[in-house]
PDB file of N, CA and C in Angstrom:
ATOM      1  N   UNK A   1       0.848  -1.173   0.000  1.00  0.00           N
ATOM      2  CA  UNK A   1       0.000   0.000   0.000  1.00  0.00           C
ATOM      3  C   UNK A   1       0.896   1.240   0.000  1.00  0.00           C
ATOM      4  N   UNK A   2       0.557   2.138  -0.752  1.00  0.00           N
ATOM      5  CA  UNK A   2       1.429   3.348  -1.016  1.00  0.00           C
ATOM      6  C   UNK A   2       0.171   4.653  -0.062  1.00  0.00           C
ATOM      7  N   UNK A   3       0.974   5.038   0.686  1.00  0.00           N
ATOM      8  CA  UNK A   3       0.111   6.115   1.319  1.00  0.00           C
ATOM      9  C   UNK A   3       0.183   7.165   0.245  1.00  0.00           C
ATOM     10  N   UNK A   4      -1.049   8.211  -0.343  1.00  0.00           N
ATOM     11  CA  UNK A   4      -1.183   9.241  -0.822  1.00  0.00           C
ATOM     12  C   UNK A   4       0.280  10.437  -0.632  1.00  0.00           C
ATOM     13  N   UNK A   5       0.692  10.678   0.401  1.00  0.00           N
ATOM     14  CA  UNK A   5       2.186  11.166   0.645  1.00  0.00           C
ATOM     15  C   UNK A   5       3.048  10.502   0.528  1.00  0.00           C
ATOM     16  N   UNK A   6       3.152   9.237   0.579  1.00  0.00           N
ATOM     17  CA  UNK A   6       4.191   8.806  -0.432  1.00  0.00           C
ATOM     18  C   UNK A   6       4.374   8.804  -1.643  1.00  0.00           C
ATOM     19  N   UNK A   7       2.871   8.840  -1.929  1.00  0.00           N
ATOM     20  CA  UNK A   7       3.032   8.747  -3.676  1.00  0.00           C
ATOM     21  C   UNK A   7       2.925  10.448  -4.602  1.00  0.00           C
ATOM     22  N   UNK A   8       3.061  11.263  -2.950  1.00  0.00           N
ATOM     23  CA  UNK A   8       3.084  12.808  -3.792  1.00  0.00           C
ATOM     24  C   UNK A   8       4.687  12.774  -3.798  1.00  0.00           C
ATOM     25  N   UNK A   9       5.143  12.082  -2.623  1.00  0.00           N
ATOM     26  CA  UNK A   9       6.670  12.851  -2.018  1.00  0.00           C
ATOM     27  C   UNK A   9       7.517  11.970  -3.417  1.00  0.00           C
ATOM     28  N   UNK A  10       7.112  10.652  -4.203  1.00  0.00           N
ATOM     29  CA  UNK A  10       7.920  10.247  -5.178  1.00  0.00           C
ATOM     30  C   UNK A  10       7.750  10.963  -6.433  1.00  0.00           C
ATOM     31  N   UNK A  11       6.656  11.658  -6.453  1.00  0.00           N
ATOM     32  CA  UNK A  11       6.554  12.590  -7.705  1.00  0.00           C
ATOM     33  C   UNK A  11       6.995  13.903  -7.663  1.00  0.00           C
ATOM     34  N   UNK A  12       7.170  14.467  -7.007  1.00  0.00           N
ATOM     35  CA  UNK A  12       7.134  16.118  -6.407  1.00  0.00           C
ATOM     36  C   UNK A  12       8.182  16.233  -5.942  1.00  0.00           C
ATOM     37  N   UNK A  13       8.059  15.088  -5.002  1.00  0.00           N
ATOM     38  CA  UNK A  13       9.713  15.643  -3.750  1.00  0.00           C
ATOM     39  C   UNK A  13       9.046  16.246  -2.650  1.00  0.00           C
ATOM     40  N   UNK A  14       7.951  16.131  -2.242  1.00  0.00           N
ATOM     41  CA  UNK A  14       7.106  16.627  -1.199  1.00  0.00           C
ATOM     42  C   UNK A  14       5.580  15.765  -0.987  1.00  0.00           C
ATOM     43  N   UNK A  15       5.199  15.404   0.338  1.00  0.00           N
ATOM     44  CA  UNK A  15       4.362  14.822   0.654  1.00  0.00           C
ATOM     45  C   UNK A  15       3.098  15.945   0.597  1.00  0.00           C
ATOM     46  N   UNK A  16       3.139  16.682   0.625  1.00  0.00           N
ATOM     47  CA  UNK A  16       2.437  18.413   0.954  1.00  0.00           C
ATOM     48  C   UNK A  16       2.413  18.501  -0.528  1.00  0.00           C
ATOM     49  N   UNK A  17       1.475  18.115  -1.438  1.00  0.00           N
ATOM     50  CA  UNK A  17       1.465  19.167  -2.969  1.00  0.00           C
ATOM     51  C   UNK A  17      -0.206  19.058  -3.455  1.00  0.00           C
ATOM     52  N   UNK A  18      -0.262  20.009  -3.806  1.00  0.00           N
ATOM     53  CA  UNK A  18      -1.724  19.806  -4.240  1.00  0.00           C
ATOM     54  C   UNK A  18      -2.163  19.071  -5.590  1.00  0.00           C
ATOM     55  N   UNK A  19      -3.396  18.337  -5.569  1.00  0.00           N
ATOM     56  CA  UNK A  19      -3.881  17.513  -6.878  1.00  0.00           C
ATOM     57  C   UNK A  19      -2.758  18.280  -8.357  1.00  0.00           C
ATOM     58  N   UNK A  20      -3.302  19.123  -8.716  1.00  0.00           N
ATOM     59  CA  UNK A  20      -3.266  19.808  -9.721  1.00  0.00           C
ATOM     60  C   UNK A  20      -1.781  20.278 -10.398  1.00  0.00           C
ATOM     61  N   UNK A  21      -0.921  19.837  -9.001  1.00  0.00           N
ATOM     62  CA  UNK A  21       0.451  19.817  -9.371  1.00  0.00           C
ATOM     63  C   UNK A  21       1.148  18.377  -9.451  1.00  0.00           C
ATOM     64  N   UNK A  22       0.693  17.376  -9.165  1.00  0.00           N
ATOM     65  CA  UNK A  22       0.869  16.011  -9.946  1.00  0.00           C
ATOM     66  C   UNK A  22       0.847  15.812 -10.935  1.00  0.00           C
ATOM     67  N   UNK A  23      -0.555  16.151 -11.470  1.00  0.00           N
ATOM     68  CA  UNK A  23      -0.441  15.664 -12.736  1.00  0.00           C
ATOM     69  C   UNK A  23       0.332  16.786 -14.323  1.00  0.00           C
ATOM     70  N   UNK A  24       0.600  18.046 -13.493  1.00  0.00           N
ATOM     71  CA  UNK A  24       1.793  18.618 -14.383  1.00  0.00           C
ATOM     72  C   UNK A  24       3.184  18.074 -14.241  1.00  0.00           C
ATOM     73  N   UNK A  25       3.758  17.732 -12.899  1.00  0.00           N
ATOM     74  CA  UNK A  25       4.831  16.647 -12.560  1.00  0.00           C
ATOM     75  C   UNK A  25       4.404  15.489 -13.453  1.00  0.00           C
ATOM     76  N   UNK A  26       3.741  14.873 -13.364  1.00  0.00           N
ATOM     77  CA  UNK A  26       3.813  13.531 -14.133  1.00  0.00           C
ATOM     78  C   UNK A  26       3.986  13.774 -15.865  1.00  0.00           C
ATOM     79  N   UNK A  27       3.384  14.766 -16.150  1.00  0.00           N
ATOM     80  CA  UNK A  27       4.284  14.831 -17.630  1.00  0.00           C
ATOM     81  C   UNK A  27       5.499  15.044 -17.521  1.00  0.00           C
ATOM     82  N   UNK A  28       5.928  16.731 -16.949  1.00  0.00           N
ATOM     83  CA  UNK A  28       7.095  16.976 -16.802  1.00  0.00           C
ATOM     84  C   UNK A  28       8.517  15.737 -16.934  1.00  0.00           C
ATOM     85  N   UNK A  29       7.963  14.970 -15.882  1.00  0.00           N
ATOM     86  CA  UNK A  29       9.036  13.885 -15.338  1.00  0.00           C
ATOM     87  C   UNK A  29       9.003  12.618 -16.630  1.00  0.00           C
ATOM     88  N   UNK A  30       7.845  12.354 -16.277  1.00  0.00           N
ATOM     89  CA  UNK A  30       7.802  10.812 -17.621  1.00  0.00           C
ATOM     90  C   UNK A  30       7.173  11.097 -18.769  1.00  0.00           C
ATOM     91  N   UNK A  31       6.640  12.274 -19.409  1.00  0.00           N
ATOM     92  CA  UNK A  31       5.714  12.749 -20.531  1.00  0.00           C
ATOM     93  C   UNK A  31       4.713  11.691 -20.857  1.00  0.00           C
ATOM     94  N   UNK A  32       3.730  11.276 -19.606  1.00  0.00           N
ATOM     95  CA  UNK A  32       2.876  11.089 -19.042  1.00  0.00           C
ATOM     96  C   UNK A  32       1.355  11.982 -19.569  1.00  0.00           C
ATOM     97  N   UNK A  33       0.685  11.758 -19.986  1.00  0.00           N
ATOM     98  CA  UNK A  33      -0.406  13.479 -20.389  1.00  0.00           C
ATOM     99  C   UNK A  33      -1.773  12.485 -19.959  1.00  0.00           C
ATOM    100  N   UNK A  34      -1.975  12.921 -18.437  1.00  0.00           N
ATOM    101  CA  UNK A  34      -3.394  12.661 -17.645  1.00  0.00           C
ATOM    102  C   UNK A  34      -4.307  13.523 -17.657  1.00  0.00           C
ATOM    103  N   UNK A  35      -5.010  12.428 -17.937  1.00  0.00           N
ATOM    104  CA  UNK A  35      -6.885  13.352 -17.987  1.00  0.00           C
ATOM    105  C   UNK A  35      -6.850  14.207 -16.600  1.00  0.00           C
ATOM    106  N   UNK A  36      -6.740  12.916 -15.442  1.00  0.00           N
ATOM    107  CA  UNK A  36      -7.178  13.840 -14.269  1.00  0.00           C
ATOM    108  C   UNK A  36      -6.363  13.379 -13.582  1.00  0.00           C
ATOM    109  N   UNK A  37      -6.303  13.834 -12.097  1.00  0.00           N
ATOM    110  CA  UNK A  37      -5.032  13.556 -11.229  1.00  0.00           C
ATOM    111  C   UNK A  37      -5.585  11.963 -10.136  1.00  0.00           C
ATOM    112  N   UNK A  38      -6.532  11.570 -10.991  1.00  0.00           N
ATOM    113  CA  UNK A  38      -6.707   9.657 -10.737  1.00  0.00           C
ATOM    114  C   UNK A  38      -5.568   8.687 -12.193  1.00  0.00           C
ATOM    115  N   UNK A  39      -5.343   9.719 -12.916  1.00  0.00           N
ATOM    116  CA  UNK A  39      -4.950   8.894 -14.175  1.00  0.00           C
ATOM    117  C   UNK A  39      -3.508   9.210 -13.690  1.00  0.00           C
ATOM    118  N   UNK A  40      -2.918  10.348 -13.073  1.00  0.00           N
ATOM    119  CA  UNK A  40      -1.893  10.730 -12.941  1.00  0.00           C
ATOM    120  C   UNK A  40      -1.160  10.203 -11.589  1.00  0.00           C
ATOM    121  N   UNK A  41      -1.551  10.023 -10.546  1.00  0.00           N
ATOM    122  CA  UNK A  41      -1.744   8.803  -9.377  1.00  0.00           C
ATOM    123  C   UNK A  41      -1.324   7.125  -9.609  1.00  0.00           C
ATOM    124  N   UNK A  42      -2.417   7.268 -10.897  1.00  0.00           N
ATOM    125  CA  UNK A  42      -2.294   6.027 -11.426  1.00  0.00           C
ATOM    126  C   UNK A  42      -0.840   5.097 -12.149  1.00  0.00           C
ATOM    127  N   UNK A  43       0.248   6.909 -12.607  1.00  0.00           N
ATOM    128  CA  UNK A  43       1.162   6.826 -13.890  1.00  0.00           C
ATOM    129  C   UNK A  43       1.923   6.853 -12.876  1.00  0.00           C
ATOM    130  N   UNK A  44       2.506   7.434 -11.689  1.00  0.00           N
ATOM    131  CA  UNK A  44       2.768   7.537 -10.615  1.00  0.00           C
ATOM    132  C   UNK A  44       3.244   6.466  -9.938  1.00  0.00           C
ATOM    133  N   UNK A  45       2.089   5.702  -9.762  1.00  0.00           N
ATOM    134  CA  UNK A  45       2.325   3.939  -8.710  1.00  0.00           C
ATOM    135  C   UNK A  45       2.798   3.128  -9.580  1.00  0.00           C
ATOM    136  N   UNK A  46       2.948   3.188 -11.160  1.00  0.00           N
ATOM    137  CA  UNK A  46       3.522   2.137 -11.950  1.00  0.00           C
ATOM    138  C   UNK A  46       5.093   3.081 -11.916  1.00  0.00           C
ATOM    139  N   UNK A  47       4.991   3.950 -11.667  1.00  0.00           N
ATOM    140  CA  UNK A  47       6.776   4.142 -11.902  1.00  0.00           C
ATOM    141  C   UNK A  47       7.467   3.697 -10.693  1.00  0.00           C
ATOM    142  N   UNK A  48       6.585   3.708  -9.665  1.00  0.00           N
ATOM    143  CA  UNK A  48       6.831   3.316  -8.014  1.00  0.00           C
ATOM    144  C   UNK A  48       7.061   2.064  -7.959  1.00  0.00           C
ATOM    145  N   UNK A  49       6.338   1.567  -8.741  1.00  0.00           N
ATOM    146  CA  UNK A  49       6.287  -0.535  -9.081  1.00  0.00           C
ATOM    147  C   UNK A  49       7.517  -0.748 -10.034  1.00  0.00           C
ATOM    148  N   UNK A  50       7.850   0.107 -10.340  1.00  0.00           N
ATOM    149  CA  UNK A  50       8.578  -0.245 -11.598  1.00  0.00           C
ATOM    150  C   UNK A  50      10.198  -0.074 -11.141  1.00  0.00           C
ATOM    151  N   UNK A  51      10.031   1.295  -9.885  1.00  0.00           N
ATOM    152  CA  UNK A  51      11.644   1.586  -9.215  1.00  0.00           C
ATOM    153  C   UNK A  51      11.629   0.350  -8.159  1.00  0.00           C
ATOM    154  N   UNK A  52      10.524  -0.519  -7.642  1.00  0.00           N
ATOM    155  CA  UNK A  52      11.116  -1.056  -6.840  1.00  0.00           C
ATOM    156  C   UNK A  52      11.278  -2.839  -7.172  1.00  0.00           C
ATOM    157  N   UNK A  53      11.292  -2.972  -8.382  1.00  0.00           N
ATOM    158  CA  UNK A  53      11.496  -3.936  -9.121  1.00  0.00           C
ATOM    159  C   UNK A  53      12.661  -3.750 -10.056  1.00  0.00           C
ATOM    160  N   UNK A  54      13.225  -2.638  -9.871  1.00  0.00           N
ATOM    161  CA  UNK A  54      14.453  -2.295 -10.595  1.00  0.00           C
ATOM    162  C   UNK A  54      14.196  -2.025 -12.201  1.00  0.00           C
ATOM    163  N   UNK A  55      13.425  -1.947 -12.828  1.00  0.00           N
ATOM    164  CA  UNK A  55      13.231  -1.263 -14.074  1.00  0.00           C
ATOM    165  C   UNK A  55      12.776   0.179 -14.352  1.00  0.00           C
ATOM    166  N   UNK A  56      12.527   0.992 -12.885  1.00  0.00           N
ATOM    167  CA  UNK A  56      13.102   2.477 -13.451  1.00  0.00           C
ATOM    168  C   UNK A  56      14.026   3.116 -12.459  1.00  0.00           C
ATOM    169  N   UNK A  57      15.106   3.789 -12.954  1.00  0.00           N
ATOM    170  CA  UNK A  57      16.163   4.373 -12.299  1.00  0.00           C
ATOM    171  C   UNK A  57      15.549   5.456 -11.616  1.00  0.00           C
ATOM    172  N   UNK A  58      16.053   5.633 -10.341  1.00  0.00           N
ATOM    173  CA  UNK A  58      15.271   6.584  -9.412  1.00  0.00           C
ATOM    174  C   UNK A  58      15.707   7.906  -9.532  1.00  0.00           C
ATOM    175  N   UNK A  59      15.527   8.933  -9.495  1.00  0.00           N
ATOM    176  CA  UNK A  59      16.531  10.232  -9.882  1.00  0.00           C
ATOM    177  C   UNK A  59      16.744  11.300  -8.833  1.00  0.00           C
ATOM    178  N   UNK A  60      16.313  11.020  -7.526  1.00  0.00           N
ATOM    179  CA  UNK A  60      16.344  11.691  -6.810  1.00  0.00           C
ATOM    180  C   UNK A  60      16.678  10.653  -5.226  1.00  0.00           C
ATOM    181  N   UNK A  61      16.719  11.939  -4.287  1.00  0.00           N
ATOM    182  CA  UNK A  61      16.483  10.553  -3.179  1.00  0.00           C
ATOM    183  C   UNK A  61      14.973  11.010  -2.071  1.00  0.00           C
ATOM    184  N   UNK A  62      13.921  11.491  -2.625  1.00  0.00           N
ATOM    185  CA  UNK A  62      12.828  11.323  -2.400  1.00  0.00           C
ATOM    186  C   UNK A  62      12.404  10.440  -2.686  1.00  0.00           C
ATOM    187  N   UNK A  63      12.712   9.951  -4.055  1.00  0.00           N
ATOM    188  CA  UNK A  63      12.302   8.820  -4.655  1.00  0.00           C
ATOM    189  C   UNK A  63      12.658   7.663  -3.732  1.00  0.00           C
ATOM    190  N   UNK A  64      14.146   7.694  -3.799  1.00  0.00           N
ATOM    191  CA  UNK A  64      14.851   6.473  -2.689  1.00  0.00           C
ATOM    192  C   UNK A  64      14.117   6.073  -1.479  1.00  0.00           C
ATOM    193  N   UNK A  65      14.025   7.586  -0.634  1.00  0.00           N
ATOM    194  CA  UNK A  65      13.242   7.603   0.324  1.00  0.00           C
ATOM    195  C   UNK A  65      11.845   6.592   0.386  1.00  0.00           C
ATOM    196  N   UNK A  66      11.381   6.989  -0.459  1.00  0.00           N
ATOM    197  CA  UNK A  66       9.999   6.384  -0.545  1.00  0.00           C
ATOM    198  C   UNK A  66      10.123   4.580  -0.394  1.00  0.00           C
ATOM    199  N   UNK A  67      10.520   4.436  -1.941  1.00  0.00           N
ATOM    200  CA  UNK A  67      10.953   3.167  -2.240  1.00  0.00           C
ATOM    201  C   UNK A  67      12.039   2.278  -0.918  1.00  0.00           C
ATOM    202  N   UNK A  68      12.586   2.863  -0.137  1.00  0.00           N
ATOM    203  CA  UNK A  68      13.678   2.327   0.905  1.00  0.00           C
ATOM    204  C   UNK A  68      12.491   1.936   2.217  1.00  0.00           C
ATOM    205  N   UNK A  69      11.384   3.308   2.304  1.00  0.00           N
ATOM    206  CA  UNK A  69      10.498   2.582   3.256  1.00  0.00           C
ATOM    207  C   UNK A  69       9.616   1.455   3.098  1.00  0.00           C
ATOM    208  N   UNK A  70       8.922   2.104   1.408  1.00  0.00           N
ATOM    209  CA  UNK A  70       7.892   0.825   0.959  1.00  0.00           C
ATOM    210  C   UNK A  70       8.561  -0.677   1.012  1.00  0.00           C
ATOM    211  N   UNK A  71       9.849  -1.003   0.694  1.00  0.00           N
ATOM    212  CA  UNK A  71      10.221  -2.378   0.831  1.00  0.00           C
ATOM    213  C   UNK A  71      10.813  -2.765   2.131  1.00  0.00           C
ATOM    214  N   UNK A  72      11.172  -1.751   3.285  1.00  0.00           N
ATOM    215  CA  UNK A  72      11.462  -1.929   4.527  1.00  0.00           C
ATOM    216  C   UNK A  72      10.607  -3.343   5.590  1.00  0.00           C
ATOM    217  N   UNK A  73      11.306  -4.138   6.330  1.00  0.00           N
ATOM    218  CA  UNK A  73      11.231  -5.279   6.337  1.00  0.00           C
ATOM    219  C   UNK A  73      10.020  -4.387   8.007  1.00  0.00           C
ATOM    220  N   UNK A  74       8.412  -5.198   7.837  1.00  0.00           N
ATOM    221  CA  UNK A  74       7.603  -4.338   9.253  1.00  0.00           C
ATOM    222  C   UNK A  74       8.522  -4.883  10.094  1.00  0.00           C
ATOM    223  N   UNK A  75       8.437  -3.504  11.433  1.00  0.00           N
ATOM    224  CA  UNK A  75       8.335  -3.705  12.738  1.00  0.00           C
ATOM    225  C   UNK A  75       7.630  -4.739  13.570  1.00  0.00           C
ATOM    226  N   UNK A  76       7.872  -5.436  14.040  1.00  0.00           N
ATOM    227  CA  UNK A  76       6.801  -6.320  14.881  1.00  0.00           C
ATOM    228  C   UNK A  76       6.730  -6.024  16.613  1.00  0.00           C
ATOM    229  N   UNK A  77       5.941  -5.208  17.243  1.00  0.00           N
ATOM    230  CA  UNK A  77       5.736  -5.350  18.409  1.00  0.00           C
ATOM    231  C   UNK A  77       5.494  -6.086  18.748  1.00  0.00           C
ATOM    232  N   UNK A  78       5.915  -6.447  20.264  1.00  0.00           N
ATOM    233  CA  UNK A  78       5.420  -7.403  21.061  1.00  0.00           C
ATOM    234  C   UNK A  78       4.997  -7.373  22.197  1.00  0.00           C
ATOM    235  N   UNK A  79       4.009  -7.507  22.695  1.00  0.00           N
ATOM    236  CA  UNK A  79       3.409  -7.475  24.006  1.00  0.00           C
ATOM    237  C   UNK A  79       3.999  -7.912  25.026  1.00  0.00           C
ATOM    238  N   UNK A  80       4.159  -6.552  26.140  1.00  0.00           N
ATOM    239  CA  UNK A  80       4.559  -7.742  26.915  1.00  0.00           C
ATOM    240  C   UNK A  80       3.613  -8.629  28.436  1.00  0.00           C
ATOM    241  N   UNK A  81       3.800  -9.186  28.872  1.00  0.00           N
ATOM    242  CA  UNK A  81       2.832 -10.266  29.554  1.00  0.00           C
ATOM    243  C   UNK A  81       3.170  -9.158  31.075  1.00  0.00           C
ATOM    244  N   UNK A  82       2.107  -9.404  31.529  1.00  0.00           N
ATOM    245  CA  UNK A  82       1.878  -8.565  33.039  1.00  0.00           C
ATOM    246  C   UNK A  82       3.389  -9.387  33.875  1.00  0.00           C
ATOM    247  N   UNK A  83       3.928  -8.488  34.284  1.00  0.00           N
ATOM    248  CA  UNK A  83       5.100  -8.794  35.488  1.00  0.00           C
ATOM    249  C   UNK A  83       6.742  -8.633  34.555  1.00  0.00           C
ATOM    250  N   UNK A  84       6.755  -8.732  33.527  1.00  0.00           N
ATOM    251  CA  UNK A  84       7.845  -8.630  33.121  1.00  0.00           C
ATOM    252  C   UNK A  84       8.248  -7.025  32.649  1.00  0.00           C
TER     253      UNK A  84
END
């Protein structure tokens, strides 16, 4: 699952950007040309699928960022039992 700020902060370089500046980033970056910023979201999570399968080179380290958490191995808490 890609949180919405992750998937602004791999396009933008910021988790903070509004709709309307995605989908001008997503041409800009991959010449990408979205109807709306669901199509541009959409062009977005396949480049995200695509850096973390190693078929697109990442160009920044927002990008890294992103991709270094999304494959990050979970945390597992553990409870602990009354007395210890």
């Amino acid at each position: 699952v890609v949180a919405p700020a992750s998937l602004k902060k791999f396009i933008v370089g910021s988790g903070q950007t509004e709709k309307c500046i995605i989908v001008r980033e997503v041409y800009k970056r991959w010449e990408v040309e979205a109807a709306d910023d669901n199509q541009a979201d959409a062009a977005g999570l396949a480049y995200v699928v695509a850096a973390i399968t190693g078929k697109y080179e990442m160009v920044n380290n927002a990008q890294r960022e992103v991709v270094a958490k999304l494959t990050a191995a979970p945390v597992v808490k553990m409870k602990r039992r009354k007395g210890e």
